[in-house]
Protein backbone atom coordinates (compact mmCIF):
# COMPACT_ATOMS: atom_id res chain seq x y z
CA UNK A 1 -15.97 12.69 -10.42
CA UNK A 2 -15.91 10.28 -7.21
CA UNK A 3 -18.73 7.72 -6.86
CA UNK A 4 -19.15 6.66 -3.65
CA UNK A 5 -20.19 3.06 -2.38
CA UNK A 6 -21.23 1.62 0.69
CA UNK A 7 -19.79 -1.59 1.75
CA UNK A 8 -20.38 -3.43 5.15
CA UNK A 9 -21.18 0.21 6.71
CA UNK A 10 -18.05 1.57 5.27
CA UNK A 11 -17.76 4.55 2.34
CA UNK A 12 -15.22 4.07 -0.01
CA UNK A 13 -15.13 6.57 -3.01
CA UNK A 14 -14.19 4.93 -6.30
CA UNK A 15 -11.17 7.06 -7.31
CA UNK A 16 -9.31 5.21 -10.05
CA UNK A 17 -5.93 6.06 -11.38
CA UNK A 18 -5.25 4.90 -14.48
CA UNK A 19 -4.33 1.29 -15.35
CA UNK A 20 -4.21 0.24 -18.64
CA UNK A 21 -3.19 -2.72 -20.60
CA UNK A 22 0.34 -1.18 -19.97
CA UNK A 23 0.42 -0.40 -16.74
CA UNK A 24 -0.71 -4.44 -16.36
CA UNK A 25 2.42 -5.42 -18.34
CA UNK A 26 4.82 -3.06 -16.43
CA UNK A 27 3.46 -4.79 -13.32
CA UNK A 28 4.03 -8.20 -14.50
CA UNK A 29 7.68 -7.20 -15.64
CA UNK A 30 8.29 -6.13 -12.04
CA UNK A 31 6.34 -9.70 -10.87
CA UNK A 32 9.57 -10.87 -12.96
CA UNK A 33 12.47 -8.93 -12.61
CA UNK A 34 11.78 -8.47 -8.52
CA UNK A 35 10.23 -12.34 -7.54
CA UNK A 36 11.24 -14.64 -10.46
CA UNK A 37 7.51 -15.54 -11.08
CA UNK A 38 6.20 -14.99 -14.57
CA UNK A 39 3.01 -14.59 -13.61
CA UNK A 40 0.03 -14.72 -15.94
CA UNK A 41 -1.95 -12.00 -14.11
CA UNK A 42 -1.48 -9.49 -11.22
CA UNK A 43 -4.06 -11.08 -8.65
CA UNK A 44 -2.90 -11.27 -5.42
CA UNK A 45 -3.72 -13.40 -2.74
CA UNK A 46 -3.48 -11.10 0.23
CA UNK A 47 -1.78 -11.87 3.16
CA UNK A 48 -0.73 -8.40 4.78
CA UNK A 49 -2.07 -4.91 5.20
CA UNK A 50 0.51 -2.33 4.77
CA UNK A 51 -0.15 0.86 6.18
CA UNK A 52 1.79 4.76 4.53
CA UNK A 53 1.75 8.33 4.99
CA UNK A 54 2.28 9.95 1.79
CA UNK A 55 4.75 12.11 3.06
CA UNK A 56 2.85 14.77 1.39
CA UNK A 57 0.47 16.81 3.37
CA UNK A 58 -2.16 17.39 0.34
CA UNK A 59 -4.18 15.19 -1.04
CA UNK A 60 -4.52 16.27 -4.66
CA UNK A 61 -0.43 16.00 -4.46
CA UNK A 62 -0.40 12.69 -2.93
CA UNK A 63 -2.94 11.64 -5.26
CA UNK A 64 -0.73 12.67 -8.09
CA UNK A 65 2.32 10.60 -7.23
CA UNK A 66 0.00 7.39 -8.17
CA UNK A 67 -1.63 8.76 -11.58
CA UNK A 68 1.28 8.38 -14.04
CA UNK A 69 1.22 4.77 -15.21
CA UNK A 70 5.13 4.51 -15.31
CA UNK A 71 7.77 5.77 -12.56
CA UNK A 72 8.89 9.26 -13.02
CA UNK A 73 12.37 10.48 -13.02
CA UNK A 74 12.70 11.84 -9.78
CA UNK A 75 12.78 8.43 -8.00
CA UNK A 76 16.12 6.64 -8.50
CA UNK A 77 15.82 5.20 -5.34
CA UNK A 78 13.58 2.93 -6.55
CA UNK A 79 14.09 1.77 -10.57
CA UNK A 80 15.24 3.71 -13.66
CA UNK A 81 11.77 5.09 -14.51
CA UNK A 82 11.57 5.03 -18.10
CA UNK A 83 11.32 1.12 -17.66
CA UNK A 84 9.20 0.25 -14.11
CA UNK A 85 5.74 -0.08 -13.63
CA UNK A 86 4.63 3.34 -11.47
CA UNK A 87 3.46 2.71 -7.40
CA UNK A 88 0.37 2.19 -6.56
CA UNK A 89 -1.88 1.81 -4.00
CA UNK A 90 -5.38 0.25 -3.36
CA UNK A 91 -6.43 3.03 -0.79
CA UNK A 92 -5.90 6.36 -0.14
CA UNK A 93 -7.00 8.27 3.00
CA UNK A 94 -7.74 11.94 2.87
CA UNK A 95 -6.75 14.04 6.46
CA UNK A 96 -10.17 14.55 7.04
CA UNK A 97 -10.64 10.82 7.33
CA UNK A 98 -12.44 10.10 3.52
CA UNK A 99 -11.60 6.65 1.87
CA UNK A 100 -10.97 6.65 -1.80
CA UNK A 101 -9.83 3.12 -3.63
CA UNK A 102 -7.90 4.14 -6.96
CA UNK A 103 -7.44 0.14 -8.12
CA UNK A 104 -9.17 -3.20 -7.80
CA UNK A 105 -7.99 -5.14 -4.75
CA UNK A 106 -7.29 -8.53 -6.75
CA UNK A 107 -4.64 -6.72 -8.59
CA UNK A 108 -0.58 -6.19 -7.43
CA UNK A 109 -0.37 -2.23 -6.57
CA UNK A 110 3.62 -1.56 -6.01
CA UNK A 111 3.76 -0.15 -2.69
CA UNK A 112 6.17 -1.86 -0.29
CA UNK A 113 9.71 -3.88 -1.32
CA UNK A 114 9.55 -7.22 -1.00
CA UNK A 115 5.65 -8.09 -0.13
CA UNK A 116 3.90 -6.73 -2.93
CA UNK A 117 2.60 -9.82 -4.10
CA UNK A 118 0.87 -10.51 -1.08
CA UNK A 119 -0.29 -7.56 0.06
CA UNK A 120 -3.10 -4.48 0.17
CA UNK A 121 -1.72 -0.87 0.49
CA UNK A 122 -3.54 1.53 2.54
CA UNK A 123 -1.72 5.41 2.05
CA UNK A 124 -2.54 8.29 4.80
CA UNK A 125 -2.36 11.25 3.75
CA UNK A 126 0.71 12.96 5.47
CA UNK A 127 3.86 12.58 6.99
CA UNK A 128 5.73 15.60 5.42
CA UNK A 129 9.69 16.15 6.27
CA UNK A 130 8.85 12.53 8.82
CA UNK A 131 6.75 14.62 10.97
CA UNK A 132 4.03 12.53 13.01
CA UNK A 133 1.02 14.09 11.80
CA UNK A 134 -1.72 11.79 10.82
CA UNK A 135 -4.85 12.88 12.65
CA UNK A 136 -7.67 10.94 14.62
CA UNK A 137 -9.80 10.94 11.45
CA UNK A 138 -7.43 9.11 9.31
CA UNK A 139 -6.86 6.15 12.49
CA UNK A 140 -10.63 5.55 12.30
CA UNK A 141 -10.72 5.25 8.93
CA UNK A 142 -7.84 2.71 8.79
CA UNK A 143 -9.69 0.45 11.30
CA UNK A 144 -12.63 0.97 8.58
CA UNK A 145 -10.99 -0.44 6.37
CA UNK A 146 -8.87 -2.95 7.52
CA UNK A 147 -12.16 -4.61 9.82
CA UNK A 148 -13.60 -4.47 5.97
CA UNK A 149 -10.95 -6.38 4.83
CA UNK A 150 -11.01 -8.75 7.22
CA UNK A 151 -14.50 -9.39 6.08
CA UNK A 152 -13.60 -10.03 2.88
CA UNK A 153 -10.38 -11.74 2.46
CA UNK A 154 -9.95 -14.65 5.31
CA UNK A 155 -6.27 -14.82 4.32
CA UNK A 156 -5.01 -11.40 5.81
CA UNK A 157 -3.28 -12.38 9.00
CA UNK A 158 -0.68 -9.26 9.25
CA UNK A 159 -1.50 -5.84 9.52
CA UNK A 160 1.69 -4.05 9.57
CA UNK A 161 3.77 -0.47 9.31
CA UNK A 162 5.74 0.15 6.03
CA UNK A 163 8.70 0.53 8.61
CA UNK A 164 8.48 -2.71 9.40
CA UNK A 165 8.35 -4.24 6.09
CA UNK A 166 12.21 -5.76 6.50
CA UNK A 167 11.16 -7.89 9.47
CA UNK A 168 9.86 -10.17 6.72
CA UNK A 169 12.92 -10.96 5.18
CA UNK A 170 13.57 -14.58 5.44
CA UNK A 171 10.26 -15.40 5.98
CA UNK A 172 8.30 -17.04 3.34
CA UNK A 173 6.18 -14.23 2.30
CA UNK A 174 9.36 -12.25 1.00
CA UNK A 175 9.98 -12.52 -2.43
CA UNK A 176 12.38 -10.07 -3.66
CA UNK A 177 15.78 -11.23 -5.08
CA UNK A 178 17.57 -8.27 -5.13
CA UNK A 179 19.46 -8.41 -1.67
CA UNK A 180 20.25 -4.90 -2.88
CA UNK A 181 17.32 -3.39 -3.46
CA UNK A 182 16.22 -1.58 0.18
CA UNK A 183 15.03 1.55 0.83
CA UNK A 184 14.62 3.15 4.61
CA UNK A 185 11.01 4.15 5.57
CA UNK A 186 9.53 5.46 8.96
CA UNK A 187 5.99 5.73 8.12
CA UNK A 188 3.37 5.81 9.14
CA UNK A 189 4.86 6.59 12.43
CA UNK A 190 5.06 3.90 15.84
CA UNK A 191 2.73 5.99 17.37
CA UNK A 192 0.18 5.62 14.38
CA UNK A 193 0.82 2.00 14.71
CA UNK A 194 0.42 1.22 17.99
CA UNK A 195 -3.25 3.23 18.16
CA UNK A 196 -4.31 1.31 14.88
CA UNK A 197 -3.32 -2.02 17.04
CA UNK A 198 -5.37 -0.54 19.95
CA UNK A 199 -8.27 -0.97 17.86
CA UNK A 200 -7.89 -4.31 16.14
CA UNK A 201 -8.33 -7.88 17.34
CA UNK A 202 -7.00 -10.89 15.51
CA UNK A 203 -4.36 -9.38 13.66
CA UNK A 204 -0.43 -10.60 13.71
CA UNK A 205 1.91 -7.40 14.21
CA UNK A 206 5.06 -7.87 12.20
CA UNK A 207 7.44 -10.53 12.93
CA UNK A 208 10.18 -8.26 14.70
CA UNK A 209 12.97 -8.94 16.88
């Protein structure tokens, strides 16, 4: 069952998936194989805010995507799964606007190519077949969040659209070495985006042309 916490006015509801010793491992494989690092631990420094839609419009399915600790077989678009290190995310945002954070924020979730290692995940609920369908709910609970990370962690200057996560290539914050390894995203939508933006101040939108 869901505990739920209050932190600088905000409710997050502790909803952990599972990460063991192995899922720890698998994640510092992929630190490895994907940035050349061999790191001694998963902390992250973070640096960016990535904002997803599920692309699943129920929760409990969305939810389920994350649980496994290694990536299932129906992704080959992203690693062979009986040897990579499940994705992950350290938020997850319900239609209806509830927050839940299913891993610890110091450690590496696997959510976006490339800036992993730098960043914090937040996943909307959503976004089924591409359609443009995160609500009001979910926008005000992203600003929740990302003013409470700004609180927290002084070193987030970008907050940024998974879509957009290829503008950092060449910049210093990339860090995967696979100039083959891309995948095409359009969430959580432009329009999401720009109404998140809106609401911010002191934020750096991604470094697009």
């Amino acid at each position: 069952m869901s505990l739920s916490i209050l932190l600088s006015a905000i409710e997050i509801r502790q909803t952990p998936i599972k990460f063991t010793k192995f899922r720890y491992q698998l994640t510092k494989e992929y630190i490895k194989t994907h940035y050349g690092i061999d790191a001694k631990n998963i902390n992250i420094t973070p640096k960016i805010v990535v904002v997803h839609h599920t692309a699943i419009d129920d929760y409990k399915k969305s939810l389920g995507r994350f649980t496994d600790e290694r990536l299932p077989s129906d992704r080959p678009d992203l690693d062979n799964g009986s040897t990579s290190v499940n994705v992950s995310t350290h938020f997850m945002v319900e239609r209806d606007g509830t927050i839940h954070q299913l891993m610890p924020l110091k450690y590496m979730a696997r959510h976006v190519i490339g800036l992993n290692y730098n960043s914090i995940g937040i996943e909307n609920v959503g976004g089924e077949n591409s359609i443009d369908n995160l609500t009001e709910a979910q926008l005000e609970a992203n600003v929740e969040i990302i003013k409470y990370l700004q609180q927290k962690y002084a070193s987030i200057r970008y907050v940024i659209g998974h879509y957009e996560y290829r503008c950092f290539e060449g910049d210093d914050l990339w860090l995967e070495k696979d100039k083959g390894y891309r995948t095409k995203k359009d969430d959580p939508s432009k329009r999401f985006m720009d109404d998140l933006f809106g609401k911010l101040d002191y934020f750096t939108r991604a470094p697009c042309d």
